[in-house]
N, C-alpha and C. Protein backbone atom coordinates (compact mmCIF):
# COMPACT_ATOMS: atom_id res chain seq x y z
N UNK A 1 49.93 0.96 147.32
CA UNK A 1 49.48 2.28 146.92
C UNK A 1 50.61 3.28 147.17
N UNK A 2 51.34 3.83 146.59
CA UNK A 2 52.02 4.97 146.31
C UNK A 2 51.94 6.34 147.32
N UNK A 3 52.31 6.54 148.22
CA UNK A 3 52.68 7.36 149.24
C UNK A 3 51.85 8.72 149.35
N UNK A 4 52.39 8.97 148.18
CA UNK A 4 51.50 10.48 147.09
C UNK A 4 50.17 10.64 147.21
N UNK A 5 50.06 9.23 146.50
CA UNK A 5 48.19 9.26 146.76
C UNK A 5 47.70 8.69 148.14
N UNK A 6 47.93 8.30 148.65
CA UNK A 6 47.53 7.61 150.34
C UNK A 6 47.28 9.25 150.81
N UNK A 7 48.39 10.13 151.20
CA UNK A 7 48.82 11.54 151.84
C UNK A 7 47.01 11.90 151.04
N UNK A 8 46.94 11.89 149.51
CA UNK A 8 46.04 12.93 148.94
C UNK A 8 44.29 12.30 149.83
N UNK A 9 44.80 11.06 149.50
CA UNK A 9 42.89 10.34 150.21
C UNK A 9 42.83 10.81 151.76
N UNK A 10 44.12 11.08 152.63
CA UNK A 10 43.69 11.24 154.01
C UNK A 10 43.32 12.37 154.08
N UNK A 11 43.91 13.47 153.08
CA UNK A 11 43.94 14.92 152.95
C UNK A 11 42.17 15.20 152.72
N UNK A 12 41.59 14.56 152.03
CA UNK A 12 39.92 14.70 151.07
C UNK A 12 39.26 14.03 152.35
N UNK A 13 39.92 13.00 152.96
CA UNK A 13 39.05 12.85 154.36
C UNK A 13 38.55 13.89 155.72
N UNK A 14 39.41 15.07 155.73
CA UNK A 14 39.80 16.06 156.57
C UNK A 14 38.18 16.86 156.73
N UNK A 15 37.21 16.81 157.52
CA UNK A 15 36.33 17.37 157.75
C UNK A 15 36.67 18.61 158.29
N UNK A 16 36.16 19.99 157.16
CA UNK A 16 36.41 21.08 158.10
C UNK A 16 35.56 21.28 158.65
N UNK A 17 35.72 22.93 159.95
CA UNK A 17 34.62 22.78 160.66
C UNK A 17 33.81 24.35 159.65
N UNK A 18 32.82 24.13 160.23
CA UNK A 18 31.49 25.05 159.18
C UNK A 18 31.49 25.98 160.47
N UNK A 19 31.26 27.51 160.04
CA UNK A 19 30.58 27.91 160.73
C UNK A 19 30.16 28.85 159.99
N UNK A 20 28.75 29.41 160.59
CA UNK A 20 27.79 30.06 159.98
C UNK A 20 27.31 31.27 161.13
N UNK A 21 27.75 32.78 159.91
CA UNK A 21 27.63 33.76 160.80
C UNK A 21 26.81 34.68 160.13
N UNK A 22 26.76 36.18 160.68
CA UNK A 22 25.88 37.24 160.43
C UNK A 22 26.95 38.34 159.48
N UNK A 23 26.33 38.69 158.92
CA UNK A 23 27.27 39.94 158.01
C UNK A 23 28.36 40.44 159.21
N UNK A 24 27.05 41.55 160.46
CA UNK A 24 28.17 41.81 161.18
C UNK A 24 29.34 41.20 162.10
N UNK A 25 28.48 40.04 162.34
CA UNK A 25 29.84 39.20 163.19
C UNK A 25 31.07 38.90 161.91
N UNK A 26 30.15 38.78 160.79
CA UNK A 26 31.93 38.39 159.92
C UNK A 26 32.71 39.76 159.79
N UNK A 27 32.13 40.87 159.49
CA UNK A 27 32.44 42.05 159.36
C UNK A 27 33.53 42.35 160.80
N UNK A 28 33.64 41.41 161.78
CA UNK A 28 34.28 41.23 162.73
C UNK A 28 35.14 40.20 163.29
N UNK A 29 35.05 39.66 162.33
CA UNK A 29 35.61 38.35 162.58
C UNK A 29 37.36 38.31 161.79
N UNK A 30 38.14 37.55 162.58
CA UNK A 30 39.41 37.32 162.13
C UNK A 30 39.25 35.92 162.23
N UNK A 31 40.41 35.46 160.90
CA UNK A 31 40.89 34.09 161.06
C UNK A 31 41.94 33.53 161.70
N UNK A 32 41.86 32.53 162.44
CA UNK A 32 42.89 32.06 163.18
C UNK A 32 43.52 30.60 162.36
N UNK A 33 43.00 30.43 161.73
CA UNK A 33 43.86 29.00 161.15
C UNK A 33 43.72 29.61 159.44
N UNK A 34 43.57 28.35 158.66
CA UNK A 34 43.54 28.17 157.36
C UNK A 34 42.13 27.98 157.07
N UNK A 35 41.57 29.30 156.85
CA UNK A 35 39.96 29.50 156.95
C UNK A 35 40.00 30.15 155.07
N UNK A 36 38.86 29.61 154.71
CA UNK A 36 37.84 30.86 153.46
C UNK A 36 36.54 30.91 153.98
N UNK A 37 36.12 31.90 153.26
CA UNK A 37 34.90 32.39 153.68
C UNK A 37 33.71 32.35 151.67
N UNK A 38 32.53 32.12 152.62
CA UNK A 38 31.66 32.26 151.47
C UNK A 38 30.89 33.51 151.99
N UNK A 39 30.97 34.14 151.12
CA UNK A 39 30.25 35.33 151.50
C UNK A 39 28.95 35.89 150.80
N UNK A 40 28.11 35.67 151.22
CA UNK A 40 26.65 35.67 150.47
C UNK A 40 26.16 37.33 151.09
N UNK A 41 25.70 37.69 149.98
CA UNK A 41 24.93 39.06 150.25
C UNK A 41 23.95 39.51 149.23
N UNK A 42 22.92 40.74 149.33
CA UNK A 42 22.02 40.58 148.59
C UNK A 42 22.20 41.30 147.43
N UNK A 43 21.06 41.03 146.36
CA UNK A 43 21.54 41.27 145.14
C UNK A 43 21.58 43.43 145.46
N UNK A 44 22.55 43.63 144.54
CA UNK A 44 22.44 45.33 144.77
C UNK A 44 22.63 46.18 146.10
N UNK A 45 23.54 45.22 147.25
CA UNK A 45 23.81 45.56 148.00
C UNK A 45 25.60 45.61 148.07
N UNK A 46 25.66 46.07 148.85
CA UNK A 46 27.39 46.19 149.36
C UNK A 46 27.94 44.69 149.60
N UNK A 47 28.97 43.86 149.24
CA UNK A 47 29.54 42.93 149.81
C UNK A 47 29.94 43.38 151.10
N UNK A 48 30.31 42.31 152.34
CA UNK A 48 30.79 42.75 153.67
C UNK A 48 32.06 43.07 153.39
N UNK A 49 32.28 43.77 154.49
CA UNK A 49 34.05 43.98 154.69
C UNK A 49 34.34 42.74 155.55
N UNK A 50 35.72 41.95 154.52
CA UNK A 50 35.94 40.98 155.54
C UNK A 50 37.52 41.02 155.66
N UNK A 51 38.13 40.05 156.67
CA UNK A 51 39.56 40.42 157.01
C UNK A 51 40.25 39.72 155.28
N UNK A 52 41.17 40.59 155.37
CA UNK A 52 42.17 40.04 154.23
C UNK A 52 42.66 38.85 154.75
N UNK A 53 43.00 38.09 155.85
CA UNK A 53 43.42 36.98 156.57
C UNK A 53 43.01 35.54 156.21
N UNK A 54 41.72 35.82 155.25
CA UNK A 54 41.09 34.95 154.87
C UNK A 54 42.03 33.72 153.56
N UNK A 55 42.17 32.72 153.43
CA UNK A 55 42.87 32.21 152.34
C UNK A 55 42.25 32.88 150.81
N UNK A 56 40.83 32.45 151.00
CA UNK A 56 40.07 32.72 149.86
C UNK A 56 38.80 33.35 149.98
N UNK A 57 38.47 33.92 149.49
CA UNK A 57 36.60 34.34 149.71
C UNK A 57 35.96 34.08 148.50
N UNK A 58 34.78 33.60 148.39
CA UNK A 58 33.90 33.43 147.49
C UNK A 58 32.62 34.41 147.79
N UNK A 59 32.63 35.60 146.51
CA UNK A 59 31.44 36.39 147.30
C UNK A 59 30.05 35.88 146.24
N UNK A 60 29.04 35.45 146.86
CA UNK A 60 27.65 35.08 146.08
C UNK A 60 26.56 35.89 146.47
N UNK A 61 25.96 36.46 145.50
CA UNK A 61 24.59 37.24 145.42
C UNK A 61 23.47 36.67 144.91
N UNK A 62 22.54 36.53 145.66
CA UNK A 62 21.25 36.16 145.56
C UNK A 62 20.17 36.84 146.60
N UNK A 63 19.04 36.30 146.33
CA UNK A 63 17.87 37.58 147.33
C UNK A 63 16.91 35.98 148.19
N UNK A 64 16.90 36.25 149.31
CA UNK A 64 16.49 35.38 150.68
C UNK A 64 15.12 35.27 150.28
N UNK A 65 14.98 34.17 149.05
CA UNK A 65 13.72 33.51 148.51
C UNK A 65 13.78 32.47 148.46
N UNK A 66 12.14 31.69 148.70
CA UNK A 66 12.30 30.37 148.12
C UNK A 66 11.56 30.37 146.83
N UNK A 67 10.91 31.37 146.31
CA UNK A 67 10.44 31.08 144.44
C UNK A 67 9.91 32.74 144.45
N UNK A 68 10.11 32.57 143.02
CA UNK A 68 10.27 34.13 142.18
C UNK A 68 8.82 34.81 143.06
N UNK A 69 8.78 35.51 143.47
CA UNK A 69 7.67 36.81 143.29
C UNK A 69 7.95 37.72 142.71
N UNK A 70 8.77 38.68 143.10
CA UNK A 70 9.05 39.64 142.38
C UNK A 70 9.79 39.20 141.30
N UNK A 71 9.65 39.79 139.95
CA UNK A 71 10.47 39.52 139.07
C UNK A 71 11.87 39.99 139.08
N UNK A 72 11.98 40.98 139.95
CA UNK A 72 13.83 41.28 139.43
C UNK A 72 14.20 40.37 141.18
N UNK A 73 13.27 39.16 141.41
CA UNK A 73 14.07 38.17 142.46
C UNK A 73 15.26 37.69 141.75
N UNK A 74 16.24 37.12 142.37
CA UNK A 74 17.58 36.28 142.12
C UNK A 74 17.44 35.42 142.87
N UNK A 75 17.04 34.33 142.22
CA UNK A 75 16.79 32.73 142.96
C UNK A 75 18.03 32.26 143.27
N UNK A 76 18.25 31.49 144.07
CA UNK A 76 19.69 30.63 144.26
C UNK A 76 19.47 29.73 142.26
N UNK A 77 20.39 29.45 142.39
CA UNK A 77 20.43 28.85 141.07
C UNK A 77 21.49 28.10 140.48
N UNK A 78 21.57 26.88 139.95
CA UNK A 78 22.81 25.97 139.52
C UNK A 78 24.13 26.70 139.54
N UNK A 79 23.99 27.86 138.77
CA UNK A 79 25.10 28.62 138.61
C UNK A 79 25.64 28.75 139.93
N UNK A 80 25.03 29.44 140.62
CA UNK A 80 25.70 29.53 142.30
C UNK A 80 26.11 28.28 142.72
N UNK A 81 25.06 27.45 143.17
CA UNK A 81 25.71 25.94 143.61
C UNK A 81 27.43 25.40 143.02
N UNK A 82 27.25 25.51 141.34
CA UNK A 82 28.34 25.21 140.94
C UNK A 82 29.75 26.01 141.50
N UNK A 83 29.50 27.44 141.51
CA UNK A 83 30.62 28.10 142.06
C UNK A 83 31.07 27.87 143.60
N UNK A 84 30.12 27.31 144.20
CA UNK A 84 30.17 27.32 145.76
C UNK A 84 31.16 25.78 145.71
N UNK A 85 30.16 25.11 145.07
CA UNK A 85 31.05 23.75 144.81
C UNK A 85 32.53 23.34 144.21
N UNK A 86 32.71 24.46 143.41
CA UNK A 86 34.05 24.57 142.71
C UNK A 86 35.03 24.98 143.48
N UNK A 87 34.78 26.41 144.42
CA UNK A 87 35.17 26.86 145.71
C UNK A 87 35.49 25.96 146.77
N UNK A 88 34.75 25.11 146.94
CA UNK A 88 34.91 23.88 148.35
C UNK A 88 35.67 23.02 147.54
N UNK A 89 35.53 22.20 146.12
CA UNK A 89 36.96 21.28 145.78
C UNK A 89 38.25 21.95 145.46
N UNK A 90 38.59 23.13 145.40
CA UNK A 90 39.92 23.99 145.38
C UNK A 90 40.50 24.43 146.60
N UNK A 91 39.58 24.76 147.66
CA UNK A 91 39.86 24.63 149.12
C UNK A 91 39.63 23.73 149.50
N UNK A 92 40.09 21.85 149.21
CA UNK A 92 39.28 21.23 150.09
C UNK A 92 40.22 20.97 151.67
N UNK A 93 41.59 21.26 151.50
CA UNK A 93 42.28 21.04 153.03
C UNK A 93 42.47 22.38 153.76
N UNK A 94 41.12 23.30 153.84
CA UNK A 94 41.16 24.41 154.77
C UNK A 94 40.44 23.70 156.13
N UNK A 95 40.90 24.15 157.08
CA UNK A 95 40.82 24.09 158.41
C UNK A 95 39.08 24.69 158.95
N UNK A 96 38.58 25.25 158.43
CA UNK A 96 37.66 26.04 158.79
C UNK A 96 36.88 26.75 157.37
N UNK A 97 35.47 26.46 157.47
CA UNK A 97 34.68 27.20 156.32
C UNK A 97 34.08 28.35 156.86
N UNK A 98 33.76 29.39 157.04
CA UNK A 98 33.07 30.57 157.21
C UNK A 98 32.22 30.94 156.19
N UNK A 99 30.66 30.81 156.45
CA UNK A 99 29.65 30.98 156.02
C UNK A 99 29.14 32.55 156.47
N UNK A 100 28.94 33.40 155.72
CA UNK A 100 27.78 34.15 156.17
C UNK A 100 27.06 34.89 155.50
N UNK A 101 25.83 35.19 155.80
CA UNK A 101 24.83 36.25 155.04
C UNK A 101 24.23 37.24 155.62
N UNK A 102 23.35 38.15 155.37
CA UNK A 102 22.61 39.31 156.38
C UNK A 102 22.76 38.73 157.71
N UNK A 103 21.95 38.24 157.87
CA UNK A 103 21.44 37.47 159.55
C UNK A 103 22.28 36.12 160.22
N UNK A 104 22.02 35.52 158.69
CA UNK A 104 23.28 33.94 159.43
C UNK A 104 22.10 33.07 159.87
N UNK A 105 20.99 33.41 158.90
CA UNK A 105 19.45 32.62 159.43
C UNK A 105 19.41 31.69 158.65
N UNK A 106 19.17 32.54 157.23
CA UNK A 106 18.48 31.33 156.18
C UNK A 106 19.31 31.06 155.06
N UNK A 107 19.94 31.76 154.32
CA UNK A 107 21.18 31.63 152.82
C UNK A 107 22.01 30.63 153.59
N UNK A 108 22.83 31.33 154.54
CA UNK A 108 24.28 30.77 154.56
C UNK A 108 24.34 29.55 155.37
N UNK A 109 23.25 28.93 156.64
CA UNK A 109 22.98 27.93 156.73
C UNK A 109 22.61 26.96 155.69
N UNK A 110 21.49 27.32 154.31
CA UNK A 110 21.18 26.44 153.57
C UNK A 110 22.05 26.01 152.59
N UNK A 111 23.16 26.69 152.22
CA UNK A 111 24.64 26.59 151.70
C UNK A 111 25.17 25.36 152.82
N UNK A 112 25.48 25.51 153.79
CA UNK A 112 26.23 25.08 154.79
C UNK A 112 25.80 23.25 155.05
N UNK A 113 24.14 23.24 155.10
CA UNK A 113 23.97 21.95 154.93
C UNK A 113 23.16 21.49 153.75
N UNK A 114 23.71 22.13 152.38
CA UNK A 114 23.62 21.85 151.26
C UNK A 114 25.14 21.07 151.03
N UNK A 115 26.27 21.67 151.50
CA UNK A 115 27.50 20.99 151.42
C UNK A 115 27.87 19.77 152.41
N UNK A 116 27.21 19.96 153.38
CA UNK A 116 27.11 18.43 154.47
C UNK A 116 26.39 17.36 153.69
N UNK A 117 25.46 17.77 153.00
CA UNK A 117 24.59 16.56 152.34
C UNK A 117 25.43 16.00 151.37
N UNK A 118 26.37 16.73 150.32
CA UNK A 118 26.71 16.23 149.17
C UNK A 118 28.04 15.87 149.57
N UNK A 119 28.89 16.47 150.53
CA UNK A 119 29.99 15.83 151.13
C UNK A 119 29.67 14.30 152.57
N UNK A 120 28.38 14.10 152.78
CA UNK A 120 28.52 13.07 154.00
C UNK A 120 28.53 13.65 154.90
N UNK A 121 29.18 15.19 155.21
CA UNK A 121 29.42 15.20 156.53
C UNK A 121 27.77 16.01 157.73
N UNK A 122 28.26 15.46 158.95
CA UNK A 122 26.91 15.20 159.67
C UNK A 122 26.33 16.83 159.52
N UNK A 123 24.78 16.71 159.99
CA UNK A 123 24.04 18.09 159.84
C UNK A 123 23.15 18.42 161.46
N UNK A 124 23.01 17.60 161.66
CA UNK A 124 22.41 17.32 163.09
C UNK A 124 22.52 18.69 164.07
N UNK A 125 23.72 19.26 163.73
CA UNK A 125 23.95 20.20 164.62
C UNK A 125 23.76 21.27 164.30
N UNK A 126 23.92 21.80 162.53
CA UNK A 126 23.61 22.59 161.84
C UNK A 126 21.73 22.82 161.82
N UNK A 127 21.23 21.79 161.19
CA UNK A 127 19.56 21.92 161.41
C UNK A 127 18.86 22.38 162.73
N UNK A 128 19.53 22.02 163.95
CA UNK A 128 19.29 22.48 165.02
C UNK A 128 19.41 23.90 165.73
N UNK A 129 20.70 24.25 165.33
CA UNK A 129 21.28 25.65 165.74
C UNK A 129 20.22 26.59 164.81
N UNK A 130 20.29 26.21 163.81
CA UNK A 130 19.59 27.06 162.83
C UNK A 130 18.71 27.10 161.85
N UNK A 131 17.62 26.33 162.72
CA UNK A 131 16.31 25.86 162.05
C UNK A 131 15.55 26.78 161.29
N UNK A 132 15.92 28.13 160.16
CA UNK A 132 15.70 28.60 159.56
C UNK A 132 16.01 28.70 158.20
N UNK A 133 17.07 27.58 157.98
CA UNK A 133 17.58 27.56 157.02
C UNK A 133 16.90 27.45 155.49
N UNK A 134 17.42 28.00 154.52
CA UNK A 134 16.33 28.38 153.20
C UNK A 134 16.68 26.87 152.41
N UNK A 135 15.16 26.34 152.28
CA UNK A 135 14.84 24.69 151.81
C UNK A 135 15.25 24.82 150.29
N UNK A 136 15.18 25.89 149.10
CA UNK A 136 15.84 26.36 148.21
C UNK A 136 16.98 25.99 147.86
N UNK A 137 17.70 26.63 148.73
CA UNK A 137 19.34 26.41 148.86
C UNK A 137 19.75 25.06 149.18
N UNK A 138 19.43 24.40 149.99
CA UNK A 138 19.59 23.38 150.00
C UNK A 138 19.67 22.03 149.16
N UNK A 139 18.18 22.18 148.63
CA UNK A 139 17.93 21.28 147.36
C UNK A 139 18.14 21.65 145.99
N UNK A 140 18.96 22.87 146.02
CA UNK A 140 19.35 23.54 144.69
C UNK A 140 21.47 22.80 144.65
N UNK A 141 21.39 23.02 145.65
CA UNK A 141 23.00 22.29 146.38
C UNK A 141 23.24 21.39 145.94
N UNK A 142 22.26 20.08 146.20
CA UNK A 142 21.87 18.90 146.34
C UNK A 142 21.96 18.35 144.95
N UNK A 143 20.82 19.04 144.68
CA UNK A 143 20.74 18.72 142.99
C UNK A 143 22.20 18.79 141.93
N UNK A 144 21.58 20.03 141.97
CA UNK A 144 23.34 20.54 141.22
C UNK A 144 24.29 19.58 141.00
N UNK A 145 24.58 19.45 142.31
CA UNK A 145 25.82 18.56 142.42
C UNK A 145 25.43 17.13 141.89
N UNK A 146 24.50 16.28 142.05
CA UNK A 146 24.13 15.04 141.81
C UNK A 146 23.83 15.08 140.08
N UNK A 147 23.59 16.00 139.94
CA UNK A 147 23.30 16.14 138.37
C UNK A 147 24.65 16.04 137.40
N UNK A 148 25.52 17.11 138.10
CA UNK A 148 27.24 17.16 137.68
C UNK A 148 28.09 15.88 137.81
N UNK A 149 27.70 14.91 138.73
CA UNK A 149 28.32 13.61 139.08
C UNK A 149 28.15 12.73 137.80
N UNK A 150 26.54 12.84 137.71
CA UNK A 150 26.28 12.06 136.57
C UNK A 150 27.05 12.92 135.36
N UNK A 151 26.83 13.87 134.80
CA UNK A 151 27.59 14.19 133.56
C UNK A 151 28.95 13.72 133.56
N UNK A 152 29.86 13.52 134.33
CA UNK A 152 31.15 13.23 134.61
C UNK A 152 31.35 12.07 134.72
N UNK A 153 30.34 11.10 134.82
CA UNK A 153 30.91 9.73 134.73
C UNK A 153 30.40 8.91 133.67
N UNK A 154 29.89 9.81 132.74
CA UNK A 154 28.83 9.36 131.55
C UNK A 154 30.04 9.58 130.41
């Protein structure tokens, strides 16, 4: 196997670490390594202020639901998943993911082990810390992605 590609498979092996915060703790937060941030906030609200330090930011808007009531709700939705997902294979050798939303309860955890599920990597610690996480997001993650696998190898 060719040097090039060996370097690229150990590189896609590299588990970063997740962490999952609150608007204001990110609104406070600096990066110390080779970090992006997903930055979830609500629909018609202000994005956070976050450090320029960041490699990349992905900012996503949606409203902390699990099914429409109100009609002007913004469900999580394929569209998001896909961008979140497109975001994590263009960053995949960052050092550190930074998650956050209002609280750091329910969005940006269910993002967080929406991407543990479809990448392998463990959740155990995530479900625990933050047993609020939105079941939505998760299986909207999940899907998405398993749906896109199949189109791509068809």
């Amino acid at each position: 196997m060719p040097a090039k590609r060996k370097a690229r498979q150990v590189r896609k092996k590299r588990i970063p670490e997740l962490r999952v915060l609150s608007r204001e703790d990110v609104e406070h937060y600096e990066p110390t390594s080779r970090e992006v941030c997903i930055s979830i906030f609500d629909t018609g609200a202000q994005p956070a202020g976050l450090s320029p330090n960041f490699a990349a930011v992905l900012r996503v808007s949606f409203d902390d639901v699990l099914e429409r009531g109100d009609p002007a709700d913004i469900l999580f939705a394929d569209e998001h998943a896909r961008q979140i997902h497109r975001f994590i294979d263009e960053w995949s050798d960052v050092d550190r993911i930074i998650l956050h939303c209002n609280m750091g309860v329910s969005r940006s955890p269910g993002v967080a082990l929406g991407l543990c599920d479809v990448q392998g990597w463990a959740t155990a610690e995530l479900e625990r810390s933050h047993p609020g996480w939105n079941r939505l997001v998760r299986s909207v993650m999940a899907k998405t992605t398993a749906s896109s696998k199949q189109g791509r190898s068809r």
